[in-house]
N, C-alpha and C. Protein backbone atom coordinates (compact mmCIF):
# COMPACT_ATOMS: atom_id res chain seq x y z
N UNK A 1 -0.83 -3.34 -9.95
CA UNK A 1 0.45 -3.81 -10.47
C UNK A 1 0.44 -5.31 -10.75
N UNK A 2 -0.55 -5.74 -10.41
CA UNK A 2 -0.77 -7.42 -10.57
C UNK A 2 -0.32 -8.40 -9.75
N UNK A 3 0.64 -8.28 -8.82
CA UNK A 3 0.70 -8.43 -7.32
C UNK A 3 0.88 -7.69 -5.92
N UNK A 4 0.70 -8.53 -4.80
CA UNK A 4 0.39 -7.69 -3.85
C UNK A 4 2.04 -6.66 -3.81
N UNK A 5 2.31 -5.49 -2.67
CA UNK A 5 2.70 -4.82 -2.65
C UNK A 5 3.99 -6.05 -1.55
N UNK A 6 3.86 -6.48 -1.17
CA UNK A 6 4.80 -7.84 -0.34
C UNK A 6 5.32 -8.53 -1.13
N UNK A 7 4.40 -8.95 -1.99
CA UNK A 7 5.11 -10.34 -3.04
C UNK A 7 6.11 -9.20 -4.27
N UNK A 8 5.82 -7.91 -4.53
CA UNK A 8 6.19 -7.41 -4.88
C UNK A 8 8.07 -7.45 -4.16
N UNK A 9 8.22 -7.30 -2.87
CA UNK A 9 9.23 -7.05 -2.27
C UNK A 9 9.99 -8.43 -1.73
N UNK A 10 8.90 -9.35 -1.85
CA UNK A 10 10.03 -10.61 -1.67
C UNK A 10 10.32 -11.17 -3.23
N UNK A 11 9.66 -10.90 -4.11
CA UNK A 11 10.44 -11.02 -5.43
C UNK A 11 11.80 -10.40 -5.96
N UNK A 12 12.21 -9.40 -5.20
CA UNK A 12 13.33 -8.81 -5.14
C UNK A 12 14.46 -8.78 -3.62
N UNK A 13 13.88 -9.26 -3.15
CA UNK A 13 15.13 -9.82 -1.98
C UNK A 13 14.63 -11.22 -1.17
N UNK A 14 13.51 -11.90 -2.11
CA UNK A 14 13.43 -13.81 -1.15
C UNK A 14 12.63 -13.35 0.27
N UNK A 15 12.59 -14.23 0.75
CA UNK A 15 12.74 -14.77 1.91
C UNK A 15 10.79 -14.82 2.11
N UNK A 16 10.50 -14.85 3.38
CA UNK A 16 9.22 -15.35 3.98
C UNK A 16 7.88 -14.02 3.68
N UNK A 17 6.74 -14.65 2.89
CA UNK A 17 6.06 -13.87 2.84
C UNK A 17 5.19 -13.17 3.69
N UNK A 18 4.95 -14.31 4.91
CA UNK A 18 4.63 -13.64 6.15
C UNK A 18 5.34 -13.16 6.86
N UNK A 19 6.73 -13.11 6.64
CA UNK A 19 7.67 -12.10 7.62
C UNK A 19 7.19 -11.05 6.90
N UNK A 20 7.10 -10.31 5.27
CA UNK A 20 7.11 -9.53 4.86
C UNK A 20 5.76 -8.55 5.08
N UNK A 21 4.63 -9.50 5.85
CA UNK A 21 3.33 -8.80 6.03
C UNK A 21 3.78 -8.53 7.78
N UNK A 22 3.81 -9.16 8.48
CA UNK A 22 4.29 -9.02 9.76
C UNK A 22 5.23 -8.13 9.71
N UNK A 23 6.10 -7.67 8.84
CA UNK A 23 7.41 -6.50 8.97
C UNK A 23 7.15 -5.44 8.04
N UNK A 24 5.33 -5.60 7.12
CA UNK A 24 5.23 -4.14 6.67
C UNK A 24 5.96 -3.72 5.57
N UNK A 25 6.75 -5.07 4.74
CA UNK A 25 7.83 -4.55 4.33
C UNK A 25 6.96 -4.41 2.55
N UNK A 26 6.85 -3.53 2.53
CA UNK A 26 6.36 -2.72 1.01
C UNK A 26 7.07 -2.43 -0.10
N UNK A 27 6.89 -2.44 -1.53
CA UNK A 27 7.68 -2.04 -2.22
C UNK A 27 6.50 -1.86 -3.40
N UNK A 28 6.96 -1.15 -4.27
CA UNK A 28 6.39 -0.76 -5.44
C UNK A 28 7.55 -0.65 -6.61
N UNK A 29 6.65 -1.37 -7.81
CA UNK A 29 7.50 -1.30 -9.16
C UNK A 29 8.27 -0.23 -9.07
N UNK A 30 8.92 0.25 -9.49
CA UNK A 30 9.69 1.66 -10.55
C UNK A 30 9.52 1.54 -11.96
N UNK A 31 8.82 2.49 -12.77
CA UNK A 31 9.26 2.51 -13.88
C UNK A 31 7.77 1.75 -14.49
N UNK A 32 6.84 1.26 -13.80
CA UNK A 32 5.45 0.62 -14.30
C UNK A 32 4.65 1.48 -14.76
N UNK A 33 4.14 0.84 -15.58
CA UNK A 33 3.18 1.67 -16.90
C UNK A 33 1.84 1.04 -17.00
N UNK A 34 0.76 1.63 -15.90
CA UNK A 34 1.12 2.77 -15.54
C UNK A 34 1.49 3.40 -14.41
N UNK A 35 1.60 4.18 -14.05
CA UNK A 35 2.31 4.74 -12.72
C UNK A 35 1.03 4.95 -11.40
N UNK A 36 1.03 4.27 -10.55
CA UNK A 36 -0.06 5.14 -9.34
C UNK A 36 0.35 6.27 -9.03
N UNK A 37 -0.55 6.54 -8.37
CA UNK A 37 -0.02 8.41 -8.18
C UNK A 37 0.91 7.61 -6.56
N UNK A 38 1.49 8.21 -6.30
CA UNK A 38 2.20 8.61 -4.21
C UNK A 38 0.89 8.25 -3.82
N UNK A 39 0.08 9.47 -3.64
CA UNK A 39 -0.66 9.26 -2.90
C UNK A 39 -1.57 7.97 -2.65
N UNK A 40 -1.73 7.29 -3.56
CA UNK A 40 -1.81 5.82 -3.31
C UNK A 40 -1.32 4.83 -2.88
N UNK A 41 -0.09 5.63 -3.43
CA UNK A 41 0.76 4.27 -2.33
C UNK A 41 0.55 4.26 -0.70
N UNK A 42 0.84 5.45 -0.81
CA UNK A 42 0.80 6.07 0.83
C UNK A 42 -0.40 5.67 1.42
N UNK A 43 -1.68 6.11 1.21
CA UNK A 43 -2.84 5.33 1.64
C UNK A 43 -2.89 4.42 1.82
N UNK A 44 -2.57 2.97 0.97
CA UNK A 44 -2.21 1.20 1.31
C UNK A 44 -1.43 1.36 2.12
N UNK A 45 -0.22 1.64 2.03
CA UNK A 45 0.79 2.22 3.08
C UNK A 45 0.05 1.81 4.96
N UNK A 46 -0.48 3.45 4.95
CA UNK A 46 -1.33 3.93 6.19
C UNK A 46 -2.02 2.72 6.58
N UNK A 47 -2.57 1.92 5.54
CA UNK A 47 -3.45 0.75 6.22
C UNK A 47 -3.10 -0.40 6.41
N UNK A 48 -1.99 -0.93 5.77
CA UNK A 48 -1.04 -1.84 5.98
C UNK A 48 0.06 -1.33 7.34
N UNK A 49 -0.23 -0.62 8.08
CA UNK A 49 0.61 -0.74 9.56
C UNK A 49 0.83 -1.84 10.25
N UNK A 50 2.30 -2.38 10.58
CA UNK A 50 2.11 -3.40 11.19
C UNK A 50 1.97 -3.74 12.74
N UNK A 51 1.44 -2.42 13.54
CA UNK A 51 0.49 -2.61 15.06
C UNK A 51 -0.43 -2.15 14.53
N UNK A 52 -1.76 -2.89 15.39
CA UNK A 52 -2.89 -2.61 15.02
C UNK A 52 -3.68 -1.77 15.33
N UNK A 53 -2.81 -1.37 16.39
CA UNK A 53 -3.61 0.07 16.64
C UNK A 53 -3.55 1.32 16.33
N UNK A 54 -2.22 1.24 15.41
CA UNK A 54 -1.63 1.76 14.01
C UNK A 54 -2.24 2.24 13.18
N UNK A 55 -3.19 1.32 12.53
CA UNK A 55 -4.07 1.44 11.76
C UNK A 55 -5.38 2.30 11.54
N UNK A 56 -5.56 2.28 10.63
CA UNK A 56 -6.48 3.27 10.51
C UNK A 56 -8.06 2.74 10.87
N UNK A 57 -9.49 3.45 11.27
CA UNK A 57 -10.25 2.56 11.09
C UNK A 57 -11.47 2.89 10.13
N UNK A 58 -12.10 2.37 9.91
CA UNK A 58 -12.81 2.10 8.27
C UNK A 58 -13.44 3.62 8.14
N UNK A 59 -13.82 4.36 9.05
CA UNK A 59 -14.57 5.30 8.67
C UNK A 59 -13.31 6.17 8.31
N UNK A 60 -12.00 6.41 9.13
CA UNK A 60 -11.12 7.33 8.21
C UNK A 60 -10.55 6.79 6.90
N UNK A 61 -10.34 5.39 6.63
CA UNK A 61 -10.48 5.16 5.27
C UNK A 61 -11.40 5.81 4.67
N UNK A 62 -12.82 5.24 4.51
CA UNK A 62 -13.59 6.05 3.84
C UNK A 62 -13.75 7.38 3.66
N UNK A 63 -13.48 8.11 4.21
CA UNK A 63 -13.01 9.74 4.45
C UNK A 63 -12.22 9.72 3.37
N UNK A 64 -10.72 9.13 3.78
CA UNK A 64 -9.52 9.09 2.95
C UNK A 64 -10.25 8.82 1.31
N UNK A 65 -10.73 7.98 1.33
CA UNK A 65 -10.55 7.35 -0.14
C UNK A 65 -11.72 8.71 -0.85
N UNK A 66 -12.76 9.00 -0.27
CA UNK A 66 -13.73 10.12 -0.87
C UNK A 66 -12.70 11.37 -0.66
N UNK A 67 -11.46 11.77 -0.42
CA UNK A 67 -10.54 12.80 -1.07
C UNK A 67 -10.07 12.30 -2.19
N UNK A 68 -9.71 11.27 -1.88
CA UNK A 68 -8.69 10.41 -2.99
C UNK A 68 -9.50 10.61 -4.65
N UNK A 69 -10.91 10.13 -4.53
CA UNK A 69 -11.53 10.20 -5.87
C UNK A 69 -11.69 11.58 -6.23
N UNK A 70 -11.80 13.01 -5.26
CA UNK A 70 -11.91 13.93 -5.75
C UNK A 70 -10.94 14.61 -6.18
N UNK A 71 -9.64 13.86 -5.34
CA UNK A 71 -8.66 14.39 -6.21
C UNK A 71 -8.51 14.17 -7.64
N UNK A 72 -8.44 12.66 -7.87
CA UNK A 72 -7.97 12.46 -9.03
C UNK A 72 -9.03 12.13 -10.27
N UNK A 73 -10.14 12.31 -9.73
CA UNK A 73 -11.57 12.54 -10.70
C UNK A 73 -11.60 13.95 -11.60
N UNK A 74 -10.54 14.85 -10.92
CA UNK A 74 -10.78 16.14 -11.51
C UNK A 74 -10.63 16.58 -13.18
């Protein structure tokens, strides 16, 4: 989308960009051309948790993302 998924969300309501990584707070265009699928969002999502033990760790990413291409490689 050409910025991060934060700067995305303090461009539409201000305030501190590290509150917005510290509070997780996400947003995505509406209406952008072109569209990510959900399921992408959701994945950044999953890995952007804001406890860290929340998070996912690299090998279930990598898992994740080798569905991800077979999904949408089809």
């Amino acid at each position: 989308y050409g910025v991060s998924p934060f700067e995305y969300a303090l461009g539409e309501s201000g305030g501190s960009l590290q509150l917005a990584i510290v509070n997780a707070q996400v947003k995505w265009p509406a209406g952008h051309k072109p569209s990510y699928p959900d399921a992408l969002h959701q994945f950044v999502s999953w890995m952007l948790q804001p406890q860290a033990a929340m998070r996912p760790r690299i090998d279930d990413i990598i898992i994740h993302v080798d569905k991800l291409i077979a999904k949408f490689s089809q």
